[in-house]
Every structure is written in C-alpha cells, then in structure tokens.
N, C-alpha and C. Protein backbone atom coordinates (compact mmCIF):
# COMPACT_ATOMS: atom_id res chain seq x y z
N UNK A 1 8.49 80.83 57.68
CA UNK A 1 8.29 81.46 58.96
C UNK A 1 9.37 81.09 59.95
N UNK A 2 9.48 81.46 60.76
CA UNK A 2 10.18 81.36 62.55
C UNK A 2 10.21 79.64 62.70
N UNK A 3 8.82 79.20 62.33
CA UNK A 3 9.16 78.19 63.29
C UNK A 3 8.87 76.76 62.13
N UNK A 4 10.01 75.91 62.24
CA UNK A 4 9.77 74.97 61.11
C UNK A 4 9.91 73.55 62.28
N UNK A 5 9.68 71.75 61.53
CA UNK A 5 9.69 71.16 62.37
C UNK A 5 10.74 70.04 61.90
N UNK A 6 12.04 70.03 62.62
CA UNK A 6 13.11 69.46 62.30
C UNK A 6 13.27 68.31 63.04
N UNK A 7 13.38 66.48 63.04
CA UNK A 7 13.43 65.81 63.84
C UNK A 7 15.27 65.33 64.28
N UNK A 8 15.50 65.75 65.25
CA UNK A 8 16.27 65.38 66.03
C UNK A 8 16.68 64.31 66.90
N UNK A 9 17.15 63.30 67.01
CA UNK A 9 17.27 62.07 68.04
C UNK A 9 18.75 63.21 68.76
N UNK A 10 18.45 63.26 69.95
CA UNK A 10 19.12 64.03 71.09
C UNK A 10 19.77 62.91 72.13
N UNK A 11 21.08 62.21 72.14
CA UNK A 11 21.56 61.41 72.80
C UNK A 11 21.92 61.43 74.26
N UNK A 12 22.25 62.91 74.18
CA UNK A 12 22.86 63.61 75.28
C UNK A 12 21.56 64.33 76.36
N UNK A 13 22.25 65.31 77.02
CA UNK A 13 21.59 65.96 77.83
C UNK A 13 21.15 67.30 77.10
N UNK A 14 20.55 68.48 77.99
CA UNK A 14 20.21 69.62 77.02
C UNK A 14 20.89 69.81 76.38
N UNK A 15 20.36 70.20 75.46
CA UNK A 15 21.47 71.14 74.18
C UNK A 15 22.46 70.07 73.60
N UNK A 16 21.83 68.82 73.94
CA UNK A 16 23.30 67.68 73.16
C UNK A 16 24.31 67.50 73.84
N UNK A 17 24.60 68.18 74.92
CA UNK A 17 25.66 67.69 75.59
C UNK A 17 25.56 66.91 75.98
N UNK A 18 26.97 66.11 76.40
CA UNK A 18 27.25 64.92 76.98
C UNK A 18 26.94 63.68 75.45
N UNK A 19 26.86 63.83 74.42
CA UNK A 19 26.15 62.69 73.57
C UNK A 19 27.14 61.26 74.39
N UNK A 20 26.73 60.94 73.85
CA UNK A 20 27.05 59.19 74.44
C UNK A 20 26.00 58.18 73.52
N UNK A 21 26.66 57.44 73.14
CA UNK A 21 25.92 56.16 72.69
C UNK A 21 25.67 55.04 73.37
N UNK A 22 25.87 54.98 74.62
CA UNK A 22 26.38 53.91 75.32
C UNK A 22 25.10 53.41 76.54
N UNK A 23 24.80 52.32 76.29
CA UNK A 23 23.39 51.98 77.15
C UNK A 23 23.80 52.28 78.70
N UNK A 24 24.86 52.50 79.45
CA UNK A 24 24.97 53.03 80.51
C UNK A 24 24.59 54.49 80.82
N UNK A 25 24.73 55.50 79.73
CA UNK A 25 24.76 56.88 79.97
C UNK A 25 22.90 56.98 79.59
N UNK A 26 22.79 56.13 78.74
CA UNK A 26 21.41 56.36 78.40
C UNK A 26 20.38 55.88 79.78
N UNK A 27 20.70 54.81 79.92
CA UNK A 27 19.60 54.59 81.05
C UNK A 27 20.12 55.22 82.83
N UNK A 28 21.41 55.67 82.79
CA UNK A 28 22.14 56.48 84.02
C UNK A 28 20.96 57.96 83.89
N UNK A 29 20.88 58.36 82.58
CA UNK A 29 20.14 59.55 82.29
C UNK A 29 18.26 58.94 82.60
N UNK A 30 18.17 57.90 82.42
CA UNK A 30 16.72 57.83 82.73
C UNK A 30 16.80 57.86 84.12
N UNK A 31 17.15 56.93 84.80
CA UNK A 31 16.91 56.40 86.32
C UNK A 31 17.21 58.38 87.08
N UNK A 32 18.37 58.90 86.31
CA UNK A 32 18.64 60.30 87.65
C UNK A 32 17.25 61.44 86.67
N UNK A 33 16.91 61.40 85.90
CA UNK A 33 15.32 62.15 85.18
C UNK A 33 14.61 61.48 86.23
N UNK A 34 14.31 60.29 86.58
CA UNK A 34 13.33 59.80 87.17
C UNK A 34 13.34 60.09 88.74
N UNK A 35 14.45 60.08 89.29
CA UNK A 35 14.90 60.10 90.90
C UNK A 35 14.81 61.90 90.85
N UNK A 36 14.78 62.73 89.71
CA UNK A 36 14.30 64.22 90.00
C UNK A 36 13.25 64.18 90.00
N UNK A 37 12.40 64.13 89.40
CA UNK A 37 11.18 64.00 89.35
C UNK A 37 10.36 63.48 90.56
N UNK A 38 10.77 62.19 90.81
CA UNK A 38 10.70 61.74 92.51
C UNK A 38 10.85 62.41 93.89
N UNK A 39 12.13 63.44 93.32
CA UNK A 39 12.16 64.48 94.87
C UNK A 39 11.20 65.82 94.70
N UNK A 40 11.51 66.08 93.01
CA UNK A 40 10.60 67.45 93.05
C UNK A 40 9.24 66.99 93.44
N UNK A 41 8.43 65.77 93.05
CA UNK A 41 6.96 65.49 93.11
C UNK A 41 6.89 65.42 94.98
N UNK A 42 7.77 64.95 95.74
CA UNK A 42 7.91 64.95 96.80
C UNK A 42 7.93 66.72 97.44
N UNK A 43 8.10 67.47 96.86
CA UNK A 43 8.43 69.05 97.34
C UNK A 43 7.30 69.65 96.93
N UNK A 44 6.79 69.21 95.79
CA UNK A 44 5.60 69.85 94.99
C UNK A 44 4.12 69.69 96.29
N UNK A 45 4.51 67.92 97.04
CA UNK A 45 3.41 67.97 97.76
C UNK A 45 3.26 69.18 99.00
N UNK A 46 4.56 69.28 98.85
CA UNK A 46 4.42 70.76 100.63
C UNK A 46 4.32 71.82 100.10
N UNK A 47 4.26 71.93 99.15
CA UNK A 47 3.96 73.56 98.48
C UNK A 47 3.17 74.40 98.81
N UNK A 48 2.96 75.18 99.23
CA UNK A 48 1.74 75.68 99.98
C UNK A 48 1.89 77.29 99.16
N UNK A 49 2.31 77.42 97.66
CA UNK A 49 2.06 78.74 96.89
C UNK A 49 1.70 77.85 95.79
N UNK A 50 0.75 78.70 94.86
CA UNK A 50 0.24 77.71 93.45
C UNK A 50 1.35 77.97 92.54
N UNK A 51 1.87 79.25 92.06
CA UNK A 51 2.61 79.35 91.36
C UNK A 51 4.18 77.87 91.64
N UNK A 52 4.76 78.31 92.92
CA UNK A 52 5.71 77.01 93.05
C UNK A 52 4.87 75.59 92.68
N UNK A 53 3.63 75.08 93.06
CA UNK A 53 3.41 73.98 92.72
C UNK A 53 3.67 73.72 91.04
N UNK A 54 2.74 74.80 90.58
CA UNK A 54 2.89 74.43 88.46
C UNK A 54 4.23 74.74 88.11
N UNK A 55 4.85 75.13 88.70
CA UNK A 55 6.58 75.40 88.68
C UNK A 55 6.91 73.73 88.36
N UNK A 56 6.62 73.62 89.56
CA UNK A 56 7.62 72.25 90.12
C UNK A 56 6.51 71.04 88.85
N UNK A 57 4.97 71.42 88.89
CA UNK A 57 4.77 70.33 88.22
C UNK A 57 5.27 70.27 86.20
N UNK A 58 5.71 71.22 85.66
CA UNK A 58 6.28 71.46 84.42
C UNK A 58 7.74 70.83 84.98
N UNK A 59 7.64 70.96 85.55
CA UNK A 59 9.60 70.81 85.53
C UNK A 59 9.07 69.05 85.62
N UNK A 60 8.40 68.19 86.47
CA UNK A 60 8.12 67.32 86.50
C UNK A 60 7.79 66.39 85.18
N UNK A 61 6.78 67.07 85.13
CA UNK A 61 6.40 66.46 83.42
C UNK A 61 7.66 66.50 82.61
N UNK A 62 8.06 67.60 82.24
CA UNK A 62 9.35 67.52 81.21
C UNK A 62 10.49 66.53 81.42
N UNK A 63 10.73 66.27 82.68
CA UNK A 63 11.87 65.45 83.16
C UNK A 63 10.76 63.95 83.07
N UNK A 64 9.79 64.06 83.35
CA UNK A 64 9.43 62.02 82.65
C UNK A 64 9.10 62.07 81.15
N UNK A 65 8.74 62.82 81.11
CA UNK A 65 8.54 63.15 79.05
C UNK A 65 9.74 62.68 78.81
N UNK A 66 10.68 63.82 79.12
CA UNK A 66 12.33 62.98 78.39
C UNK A 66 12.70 61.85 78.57
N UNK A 67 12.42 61.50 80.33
CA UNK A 67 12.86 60.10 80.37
C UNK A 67 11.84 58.87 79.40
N UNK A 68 10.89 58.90 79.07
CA UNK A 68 9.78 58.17 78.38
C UNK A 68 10.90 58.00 77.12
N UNK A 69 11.10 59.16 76.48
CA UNK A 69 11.59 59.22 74.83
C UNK A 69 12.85 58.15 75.51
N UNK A 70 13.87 58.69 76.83
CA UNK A 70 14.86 57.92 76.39
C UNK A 70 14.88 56.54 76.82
N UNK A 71 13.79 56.01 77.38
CA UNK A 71 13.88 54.66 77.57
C UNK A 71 12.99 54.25 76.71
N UNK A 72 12.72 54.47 75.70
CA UNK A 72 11.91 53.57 74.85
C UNK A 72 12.55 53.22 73.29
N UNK A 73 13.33 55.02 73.61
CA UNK A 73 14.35 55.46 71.97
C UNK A 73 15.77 55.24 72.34
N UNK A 74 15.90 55.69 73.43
CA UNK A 74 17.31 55.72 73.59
C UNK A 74 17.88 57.02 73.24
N UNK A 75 17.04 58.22 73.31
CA UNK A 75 17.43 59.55 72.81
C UNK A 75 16.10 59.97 73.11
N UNK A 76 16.11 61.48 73.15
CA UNK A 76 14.79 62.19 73.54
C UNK A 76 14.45 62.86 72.03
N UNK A 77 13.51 62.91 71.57
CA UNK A 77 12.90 63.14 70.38
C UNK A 77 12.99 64.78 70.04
N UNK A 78 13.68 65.85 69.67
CA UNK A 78 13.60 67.19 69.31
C UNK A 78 12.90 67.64 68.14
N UNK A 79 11.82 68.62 67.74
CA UNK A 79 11.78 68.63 66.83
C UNK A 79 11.09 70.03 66.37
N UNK A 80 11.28 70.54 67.68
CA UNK A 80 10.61 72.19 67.32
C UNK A 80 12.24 72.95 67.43
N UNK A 81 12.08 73.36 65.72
CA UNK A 81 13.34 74.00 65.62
C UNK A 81 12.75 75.80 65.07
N UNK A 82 13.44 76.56 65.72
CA UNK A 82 13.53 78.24 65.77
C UNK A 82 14.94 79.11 65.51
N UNK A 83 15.55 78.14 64.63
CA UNK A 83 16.56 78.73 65.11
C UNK A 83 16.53 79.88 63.61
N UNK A 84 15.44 80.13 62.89
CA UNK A 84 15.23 80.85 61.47
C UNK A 84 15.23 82.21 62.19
N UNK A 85 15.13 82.32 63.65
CA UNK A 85 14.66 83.66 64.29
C UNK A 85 16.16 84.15 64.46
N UNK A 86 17.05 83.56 64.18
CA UNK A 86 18.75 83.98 64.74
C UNK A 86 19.36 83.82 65.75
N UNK A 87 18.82 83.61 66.90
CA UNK A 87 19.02 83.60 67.98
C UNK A 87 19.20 82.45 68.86
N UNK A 88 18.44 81.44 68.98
CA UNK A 88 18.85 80.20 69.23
C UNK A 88 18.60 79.25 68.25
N UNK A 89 20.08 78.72 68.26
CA UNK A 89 19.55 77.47 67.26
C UNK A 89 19.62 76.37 67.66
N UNK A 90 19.41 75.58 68.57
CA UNK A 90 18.89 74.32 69.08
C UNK A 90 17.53 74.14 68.84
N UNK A 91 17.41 72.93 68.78
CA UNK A 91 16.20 72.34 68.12
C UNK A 91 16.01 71.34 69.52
N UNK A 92 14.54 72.08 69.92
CA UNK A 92 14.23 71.43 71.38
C UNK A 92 12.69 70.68 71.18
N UNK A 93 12.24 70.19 72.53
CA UNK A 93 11.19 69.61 72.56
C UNK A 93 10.10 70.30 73.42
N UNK A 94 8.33 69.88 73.57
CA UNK A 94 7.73 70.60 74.28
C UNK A 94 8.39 69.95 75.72
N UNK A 95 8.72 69.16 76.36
CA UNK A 95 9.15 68.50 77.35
C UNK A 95 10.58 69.44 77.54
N UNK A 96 11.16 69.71 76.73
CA UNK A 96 11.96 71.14 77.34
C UNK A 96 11.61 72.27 77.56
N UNK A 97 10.70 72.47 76.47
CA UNK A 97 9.65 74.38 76.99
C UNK A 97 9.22 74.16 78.19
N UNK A 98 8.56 72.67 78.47
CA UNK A 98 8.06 72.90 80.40
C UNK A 98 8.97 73.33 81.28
N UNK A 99 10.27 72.29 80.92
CA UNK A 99 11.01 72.65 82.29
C UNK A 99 11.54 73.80 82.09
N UNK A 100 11.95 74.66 81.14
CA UNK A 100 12.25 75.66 81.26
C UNK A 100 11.16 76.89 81.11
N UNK A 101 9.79 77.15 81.42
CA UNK A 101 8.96 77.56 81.38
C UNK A 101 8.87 77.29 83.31
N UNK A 102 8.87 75.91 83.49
CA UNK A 102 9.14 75.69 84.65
C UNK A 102 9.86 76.55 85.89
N UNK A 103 11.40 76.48 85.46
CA UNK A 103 12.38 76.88 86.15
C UNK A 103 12.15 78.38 85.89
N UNK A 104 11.50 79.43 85.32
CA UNK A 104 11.22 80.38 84.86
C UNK A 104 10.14 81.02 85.95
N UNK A 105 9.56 79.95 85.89
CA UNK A 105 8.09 80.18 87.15
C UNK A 105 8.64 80.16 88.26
N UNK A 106 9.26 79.07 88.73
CA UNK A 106 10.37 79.01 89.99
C UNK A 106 10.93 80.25 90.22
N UNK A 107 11.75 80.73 89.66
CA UNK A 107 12.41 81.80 89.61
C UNK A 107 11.31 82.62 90.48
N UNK A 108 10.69 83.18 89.45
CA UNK A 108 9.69 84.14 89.80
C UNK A 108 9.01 83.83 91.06
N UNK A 109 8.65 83.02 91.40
CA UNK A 109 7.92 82.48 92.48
C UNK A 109 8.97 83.10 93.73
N UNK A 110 10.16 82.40 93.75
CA UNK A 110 11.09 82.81 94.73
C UNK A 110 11.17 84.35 94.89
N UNK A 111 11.36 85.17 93.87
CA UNK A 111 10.82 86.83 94.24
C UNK A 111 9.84 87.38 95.07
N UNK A 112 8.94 86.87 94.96
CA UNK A 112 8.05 86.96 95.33
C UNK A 112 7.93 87.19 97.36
N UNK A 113 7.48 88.43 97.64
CA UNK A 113 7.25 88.04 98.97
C UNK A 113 6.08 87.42 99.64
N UNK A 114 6.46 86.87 100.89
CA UNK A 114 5.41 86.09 101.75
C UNK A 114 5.08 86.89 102.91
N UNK A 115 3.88 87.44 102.75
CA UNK A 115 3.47 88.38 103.74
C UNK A 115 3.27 87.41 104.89
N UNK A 116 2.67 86.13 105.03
CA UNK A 116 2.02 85.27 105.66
C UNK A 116 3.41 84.51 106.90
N UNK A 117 3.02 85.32 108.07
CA UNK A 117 3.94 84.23 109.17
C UNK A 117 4.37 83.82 109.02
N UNK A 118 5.49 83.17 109.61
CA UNK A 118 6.38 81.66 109.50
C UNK A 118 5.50 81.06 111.12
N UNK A 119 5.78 79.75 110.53
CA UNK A 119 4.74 78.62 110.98
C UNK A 119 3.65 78.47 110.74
C-alpha cells in the first residue's frame, strides 16, 4: 500500500536539512523549538478565533514533540514514510503532520473575514 513504516533518525531540520552532528546544532535546535513554542503559546492565549487557537496549538505540540525526540535522541524520530504514492518522498513524523496541518489552519484562518469591530 501507500503507506509503509520506515525509521528515520532526522539530525537536521525539516526535510533533513541542515544535518549536523554536533551537540551545539542539536540542542541550538531544541532551546529555538522551545522559545517558538513559548511565543506561539503566548499568542495562542489572545486568540480570540477557535480555528487560530488549534492552529497555533498543533504548531505548538509539533515543535515540543520534536524538541522531546531531540533532546533525549539527539535527532527527531521519522517514520511515516509515503513516498510509494510518488509524490513526496520524505519520511516524516506525526509531530510534523501537526505543524503542518497547523500552518495550513493558520493560513486559512487568516482568509477568513472578521465581521466583528475592531476593539
């Protein structure tokens, strides 16, 4: 079928970029996952549309999910691979479907008009 389960140790950032082996890039990548997560959870509290809040809270989760894998592994764990469908072949994690399920909702959210006053 489409979808098989391939394990990946992911050093880098999405999609492998940036790999690095080097305990500076690895924990540089936890502490700035963690300091996003920190401002979005900070933005998530003024939210005043639901859609932007579950936006912002997927994007949240996914960015400490990854950081979890990489401070414990030293790499974020991949292992849902699709790439049998042709089309993408990176082999990602559910902690990436959020944030980009996330940023997807965001999107959409921002289309969206606000009939409702300012102030």
């Amino acid at each position: 079928g489409p979808l098989r389960f391939t394990m990946v140790w992911n050093e880098g950032v999405s999609f492998g970029f940036l790999q690095a082996r080097h305990d500076l890039v690895r924990w540089g990548l936890t502490l700035f996952a963690l300091a996003v997560a920190l401002a979005l959870a900070a933005w998530a509290r003024k939210a005043d549309r639901r859609l932007l809040g579950v936006s912002l809270g997927l994007i949240i989760g996914g960015a400490v999910g990854n950081a979890i894998d990489r401070a414990r592994f030293g790499a974020v764990a991949d292992f849902i691979d699709v790439s049998a469908l042709g089309f993408f072949p990176w082999v990602f994690n559910v902690a990436d479907s959020a944030i980009t399920i996330g940023v997807i909702l965001m999107l959409a959210d921002s289309f969206r008009r606000d009939d409702r006053p300012a102030g």
